[in-house]
C-alpha atoms as a PDB file:
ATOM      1  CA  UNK A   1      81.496 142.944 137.125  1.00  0.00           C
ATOM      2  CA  UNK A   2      77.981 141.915 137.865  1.00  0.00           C
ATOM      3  CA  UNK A   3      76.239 138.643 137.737  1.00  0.00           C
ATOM      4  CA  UNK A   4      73.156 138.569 135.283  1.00  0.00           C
ATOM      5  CA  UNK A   5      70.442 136.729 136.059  1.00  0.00           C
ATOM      6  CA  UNK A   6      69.164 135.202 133.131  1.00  0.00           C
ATOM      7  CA  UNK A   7      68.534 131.441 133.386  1.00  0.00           C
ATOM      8  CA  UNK A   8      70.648 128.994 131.417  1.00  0.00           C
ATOM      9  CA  UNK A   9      69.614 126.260 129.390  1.00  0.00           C
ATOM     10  CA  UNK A  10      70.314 123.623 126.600  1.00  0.00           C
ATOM     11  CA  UNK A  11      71.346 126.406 124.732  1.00  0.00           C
ATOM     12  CA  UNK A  12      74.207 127.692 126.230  1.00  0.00           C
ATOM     13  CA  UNK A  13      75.976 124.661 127.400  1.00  0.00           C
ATOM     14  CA  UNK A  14      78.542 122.089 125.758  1.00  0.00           C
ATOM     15  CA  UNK A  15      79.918 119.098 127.027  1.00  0.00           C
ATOM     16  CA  UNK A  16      83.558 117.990 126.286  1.00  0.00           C
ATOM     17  CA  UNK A  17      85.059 114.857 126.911  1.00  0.00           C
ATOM     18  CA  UNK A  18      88.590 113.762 127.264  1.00  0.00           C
ATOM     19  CA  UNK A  19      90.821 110.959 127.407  1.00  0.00           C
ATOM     20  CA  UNK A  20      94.028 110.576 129.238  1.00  0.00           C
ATOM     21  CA  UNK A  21      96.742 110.681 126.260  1.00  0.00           C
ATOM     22  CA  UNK A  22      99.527 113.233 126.787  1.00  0.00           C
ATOM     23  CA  UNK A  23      97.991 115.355 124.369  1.00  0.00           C
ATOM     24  CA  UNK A  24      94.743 114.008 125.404  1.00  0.00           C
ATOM     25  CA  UNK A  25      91.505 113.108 122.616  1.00  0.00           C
ATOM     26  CA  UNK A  26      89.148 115.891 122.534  1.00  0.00           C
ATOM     27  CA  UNK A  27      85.141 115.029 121.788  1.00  0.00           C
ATOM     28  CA  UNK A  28      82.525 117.071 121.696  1.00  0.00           C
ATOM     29  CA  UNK A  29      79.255 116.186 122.069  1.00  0.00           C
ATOM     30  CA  UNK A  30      77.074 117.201 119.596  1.00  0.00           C
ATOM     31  CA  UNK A  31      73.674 116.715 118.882  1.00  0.00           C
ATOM     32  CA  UNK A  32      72.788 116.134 122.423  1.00  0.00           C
ATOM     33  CA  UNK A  33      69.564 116.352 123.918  1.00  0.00           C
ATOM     34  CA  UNK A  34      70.708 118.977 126.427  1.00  0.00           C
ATOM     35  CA  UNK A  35      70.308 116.622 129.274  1.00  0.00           C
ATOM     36  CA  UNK A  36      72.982 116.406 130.978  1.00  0.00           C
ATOM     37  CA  UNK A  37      72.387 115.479 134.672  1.00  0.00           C
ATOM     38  CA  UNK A  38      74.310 115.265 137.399  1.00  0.00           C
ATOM     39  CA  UNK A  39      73.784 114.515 141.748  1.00  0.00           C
ATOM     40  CA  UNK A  40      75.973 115.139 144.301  1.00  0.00           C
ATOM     41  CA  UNK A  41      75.147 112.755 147.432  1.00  0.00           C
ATOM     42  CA  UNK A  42      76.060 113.595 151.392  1.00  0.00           C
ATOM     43  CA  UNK A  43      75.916 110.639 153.574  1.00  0.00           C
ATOM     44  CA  UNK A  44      74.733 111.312 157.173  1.00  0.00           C
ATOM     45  CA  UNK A  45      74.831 109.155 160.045  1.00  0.00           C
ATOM     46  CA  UNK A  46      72.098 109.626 162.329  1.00  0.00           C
ATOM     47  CA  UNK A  47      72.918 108.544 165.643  1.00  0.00           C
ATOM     48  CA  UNK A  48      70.071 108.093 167.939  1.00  0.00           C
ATOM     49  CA  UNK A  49      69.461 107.673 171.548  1.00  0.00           C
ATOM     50  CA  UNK A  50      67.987 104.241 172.445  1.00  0.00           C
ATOM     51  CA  UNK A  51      66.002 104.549 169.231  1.00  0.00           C
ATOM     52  CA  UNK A  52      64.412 107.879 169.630  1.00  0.00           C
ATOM     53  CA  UNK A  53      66.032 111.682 167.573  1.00  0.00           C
ATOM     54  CA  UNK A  54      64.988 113.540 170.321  1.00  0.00           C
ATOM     55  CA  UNK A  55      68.520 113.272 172.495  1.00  0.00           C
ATOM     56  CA  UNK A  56      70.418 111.908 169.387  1.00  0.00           C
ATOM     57  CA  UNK A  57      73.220 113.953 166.721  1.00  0.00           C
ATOM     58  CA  UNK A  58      73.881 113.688 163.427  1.00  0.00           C
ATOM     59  CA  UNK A  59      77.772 112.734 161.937  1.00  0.00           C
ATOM     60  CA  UNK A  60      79.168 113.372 158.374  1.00  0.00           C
ATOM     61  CA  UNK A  61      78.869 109.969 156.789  1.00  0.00           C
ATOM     62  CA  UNK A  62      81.210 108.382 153.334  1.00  0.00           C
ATOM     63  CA  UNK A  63      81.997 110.429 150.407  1.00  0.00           C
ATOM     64  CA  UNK A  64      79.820 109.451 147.500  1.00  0.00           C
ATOM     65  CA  UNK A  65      80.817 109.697 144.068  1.00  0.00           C
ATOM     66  CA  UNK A  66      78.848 111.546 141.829  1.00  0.00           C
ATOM     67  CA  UNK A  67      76.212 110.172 139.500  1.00  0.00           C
ATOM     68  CA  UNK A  68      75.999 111.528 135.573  1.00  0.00           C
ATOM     69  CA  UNK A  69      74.032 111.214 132.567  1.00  0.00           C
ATOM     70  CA  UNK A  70      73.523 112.020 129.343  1.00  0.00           C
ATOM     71  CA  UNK A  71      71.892 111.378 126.081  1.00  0.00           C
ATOM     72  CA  UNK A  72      72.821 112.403 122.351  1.00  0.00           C
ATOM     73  CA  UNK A  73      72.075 111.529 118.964  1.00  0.00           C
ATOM     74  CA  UNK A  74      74.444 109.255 117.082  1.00  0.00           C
ATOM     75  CA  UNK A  75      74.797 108.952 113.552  1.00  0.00           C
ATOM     76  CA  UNK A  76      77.308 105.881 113.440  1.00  0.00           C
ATOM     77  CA  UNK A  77      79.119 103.939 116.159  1.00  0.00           C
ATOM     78  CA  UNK A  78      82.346 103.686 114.604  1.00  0.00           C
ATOM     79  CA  UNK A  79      84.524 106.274 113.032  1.00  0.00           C
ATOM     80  CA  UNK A  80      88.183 106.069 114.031  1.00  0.00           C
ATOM     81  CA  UNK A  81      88.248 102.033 114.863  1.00  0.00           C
ATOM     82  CA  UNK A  82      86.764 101.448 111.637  1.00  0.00           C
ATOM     83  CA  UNK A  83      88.931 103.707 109.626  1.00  0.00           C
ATOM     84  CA  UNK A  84      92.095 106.169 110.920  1.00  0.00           C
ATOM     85  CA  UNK A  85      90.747 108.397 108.374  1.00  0.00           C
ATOM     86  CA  UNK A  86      87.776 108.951 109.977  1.00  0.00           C
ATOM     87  CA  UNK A  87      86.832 111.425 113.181  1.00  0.00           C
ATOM     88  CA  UNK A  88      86.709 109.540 116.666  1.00  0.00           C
ATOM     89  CA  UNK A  89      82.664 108.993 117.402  1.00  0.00           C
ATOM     90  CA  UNK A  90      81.063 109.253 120.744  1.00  0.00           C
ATOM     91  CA  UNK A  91      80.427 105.181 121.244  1.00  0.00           C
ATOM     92  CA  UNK A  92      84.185 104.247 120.534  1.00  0.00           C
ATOM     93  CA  UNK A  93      84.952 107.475 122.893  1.00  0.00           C
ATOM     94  CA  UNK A  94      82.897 105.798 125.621  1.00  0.00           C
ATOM     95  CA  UNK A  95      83.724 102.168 125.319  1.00  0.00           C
ATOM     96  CA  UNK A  96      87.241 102.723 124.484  1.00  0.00           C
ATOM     97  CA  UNK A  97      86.905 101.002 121.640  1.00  0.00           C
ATOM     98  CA  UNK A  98      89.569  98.486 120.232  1.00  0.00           C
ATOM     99  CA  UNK A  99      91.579 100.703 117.443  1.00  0.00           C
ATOM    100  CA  UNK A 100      90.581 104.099 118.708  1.00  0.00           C
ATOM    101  CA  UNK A 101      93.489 104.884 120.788  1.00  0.00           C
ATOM    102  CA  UNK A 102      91.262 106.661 123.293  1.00  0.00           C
ATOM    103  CA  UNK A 103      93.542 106.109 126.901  1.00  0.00           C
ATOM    104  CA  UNK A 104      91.858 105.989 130.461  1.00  0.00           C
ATOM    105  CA  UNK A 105      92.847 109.422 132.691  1.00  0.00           C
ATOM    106  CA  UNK A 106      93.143 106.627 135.415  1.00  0.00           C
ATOM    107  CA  UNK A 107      96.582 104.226 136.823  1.00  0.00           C
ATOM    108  CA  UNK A 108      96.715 100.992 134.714  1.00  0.00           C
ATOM    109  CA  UNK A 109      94.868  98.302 136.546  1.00  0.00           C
ATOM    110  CA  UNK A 110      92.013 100.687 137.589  1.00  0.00           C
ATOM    111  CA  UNK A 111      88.819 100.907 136.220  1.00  0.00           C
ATOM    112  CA  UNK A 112      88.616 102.786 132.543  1.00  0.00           C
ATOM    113  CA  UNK A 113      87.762 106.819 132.720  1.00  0.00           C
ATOM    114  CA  UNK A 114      87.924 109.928 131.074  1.00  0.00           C
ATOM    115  CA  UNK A 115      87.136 113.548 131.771  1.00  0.00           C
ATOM    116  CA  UNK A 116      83.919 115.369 131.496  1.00  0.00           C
ATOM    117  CA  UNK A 117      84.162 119.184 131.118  1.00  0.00           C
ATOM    118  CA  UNK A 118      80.520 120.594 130.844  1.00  0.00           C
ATOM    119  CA  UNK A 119      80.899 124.719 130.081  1.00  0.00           C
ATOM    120  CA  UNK A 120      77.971 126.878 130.674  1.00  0.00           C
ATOM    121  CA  UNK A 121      78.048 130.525 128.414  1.00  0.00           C
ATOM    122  CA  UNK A 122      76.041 133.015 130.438  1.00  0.00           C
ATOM    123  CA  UNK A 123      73.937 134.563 127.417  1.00  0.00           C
ATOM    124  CA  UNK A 124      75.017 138.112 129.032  1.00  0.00           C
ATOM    125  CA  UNK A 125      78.734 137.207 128.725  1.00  0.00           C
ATOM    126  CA  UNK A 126      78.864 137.869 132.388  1.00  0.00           C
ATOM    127  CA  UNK A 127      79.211 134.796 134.312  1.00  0.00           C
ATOM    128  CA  UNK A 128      80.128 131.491 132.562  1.00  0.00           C
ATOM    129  CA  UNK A 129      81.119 128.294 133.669  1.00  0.00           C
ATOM    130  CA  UNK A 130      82.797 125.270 133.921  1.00  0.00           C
ATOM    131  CA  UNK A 131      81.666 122.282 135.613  1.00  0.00           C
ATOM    132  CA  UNK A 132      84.771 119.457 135.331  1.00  0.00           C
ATOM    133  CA  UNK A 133      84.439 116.005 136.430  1.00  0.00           C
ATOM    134  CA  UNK A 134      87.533 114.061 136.911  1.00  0.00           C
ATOM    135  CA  UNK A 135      87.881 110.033 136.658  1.00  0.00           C
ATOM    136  CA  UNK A 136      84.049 109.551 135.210  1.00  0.00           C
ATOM    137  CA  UNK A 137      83.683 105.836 134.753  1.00  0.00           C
ATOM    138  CA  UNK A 138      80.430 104.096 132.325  1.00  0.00           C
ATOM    139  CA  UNK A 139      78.059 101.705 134.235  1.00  0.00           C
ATOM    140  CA  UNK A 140      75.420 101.735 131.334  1.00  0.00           C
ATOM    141  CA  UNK A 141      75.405 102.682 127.581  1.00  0.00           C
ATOM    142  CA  UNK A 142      72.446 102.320 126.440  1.00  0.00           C
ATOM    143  CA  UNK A 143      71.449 103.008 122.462  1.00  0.00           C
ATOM    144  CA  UNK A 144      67.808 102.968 121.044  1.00  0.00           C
ATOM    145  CA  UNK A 145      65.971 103.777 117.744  1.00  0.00           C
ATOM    146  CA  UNK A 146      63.608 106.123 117.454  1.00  0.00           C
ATOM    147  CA  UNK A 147      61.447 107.730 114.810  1.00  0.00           C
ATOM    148  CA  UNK A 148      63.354 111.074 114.532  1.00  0.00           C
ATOM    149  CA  UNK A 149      66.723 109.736 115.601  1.00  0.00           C
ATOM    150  CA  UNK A 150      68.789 107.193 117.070  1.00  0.00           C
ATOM    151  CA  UNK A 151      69.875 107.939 120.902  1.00  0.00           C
ATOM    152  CA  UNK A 152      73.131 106.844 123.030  1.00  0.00           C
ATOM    153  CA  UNK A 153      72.277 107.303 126.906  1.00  0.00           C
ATOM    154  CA  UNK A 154      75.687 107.217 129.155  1.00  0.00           C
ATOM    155  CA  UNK A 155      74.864 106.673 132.934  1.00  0.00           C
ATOM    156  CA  UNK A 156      78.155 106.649 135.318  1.00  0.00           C
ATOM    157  CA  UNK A 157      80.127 108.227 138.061  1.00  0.00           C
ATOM    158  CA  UNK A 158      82.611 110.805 138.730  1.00  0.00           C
ATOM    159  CA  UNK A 159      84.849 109.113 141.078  1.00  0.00           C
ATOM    160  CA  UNK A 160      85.170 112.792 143.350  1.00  0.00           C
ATOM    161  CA  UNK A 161      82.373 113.769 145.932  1.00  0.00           C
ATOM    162  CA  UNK A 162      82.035 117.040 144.179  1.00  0.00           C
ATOM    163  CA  UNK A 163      83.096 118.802 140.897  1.00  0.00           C
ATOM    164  CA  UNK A 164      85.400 121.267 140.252  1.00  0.00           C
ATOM    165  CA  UNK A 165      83.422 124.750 139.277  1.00  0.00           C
ATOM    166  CA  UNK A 166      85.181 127.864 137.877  1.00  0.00           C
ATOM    167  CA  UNK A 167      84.200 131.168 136.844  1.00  0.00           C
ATOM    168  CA  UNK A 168      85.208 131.354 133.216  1.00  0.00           C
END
């Protein structure tokens, strides 16, 4: 089977976030912005020779957890928490909202995550992807107003140095 090389984009990707229930809560995001970033760090030690490179060496440094982020459009803040008739909404997914039964995928006593699964369709049906990222923790939400829609931006980390990718 050969890989095509037509470039991806906003189109062809969905991201998918999870708690960790037994049968864990599945959320889509939709209406996002297709913006989904992430960066993978690699510490380095340089170790230098009375101050100069020349003579020196370099040595692996810490593993870094990865940094993520995301924005989407959001047409109410609370769905299930509000009402158990109505579907879970991004926010209450997020901040693990009191009466939305979303669970953390980490031990009690650690900090809250969940799961981010970001897939990536190949538009040739070739080559798609998945990009997972375990134990992804919040360190801002931040929601604004705007003239054509109301955003929520997530900014956190993926406590693993790297994701997992697969070939779909």
């Amino acid at each position: 089977m050969a890989v095509t090389n037509i470039s991806r984009n906003l189109r062809d990707g969905e991201l998918v976030i999870k708690d960790g229930s037994t049968t864990p809560l599945v959320l889509t995001v939709v209406l996002d912005e297709g913006d989904l970033t992430w960066t993978e760090r690699q510490r380095t030690i340089e170790v230098k020779d009375r101050g100069s490179i020349l003579n020196g060496h370099t040595r692996k440094g810490d593993e870094e957890s990865i940094s993520i982020s995301f924005t989407a459009k959001w047409t109410q803040l609370l769905g299930l928490a509000a009402s158990p008739s109505d579907p879970l909404q991004l926010y209450e997914m997020l901040t693990f909202a009191d009466g939305s039964t979303v669970q953390s995928t980490s031990a009690a006593g650690e900090q809250d995550t969940l799961t981010f699964e970001f897939t990536v369709l190949d538009p040739a049906g070739v080559a798609s992807e998945r990009i997972v990222f375990p134990k992804v923790y919040r360190e801002t939400l931040t929601m604004s107003e705007d003239k054509e829609a109301n955003l929520i931006a997530f900014a956190g980390r993926a406590f693993v140095p790297q994701p997992t990718v697969t070939r779909l």
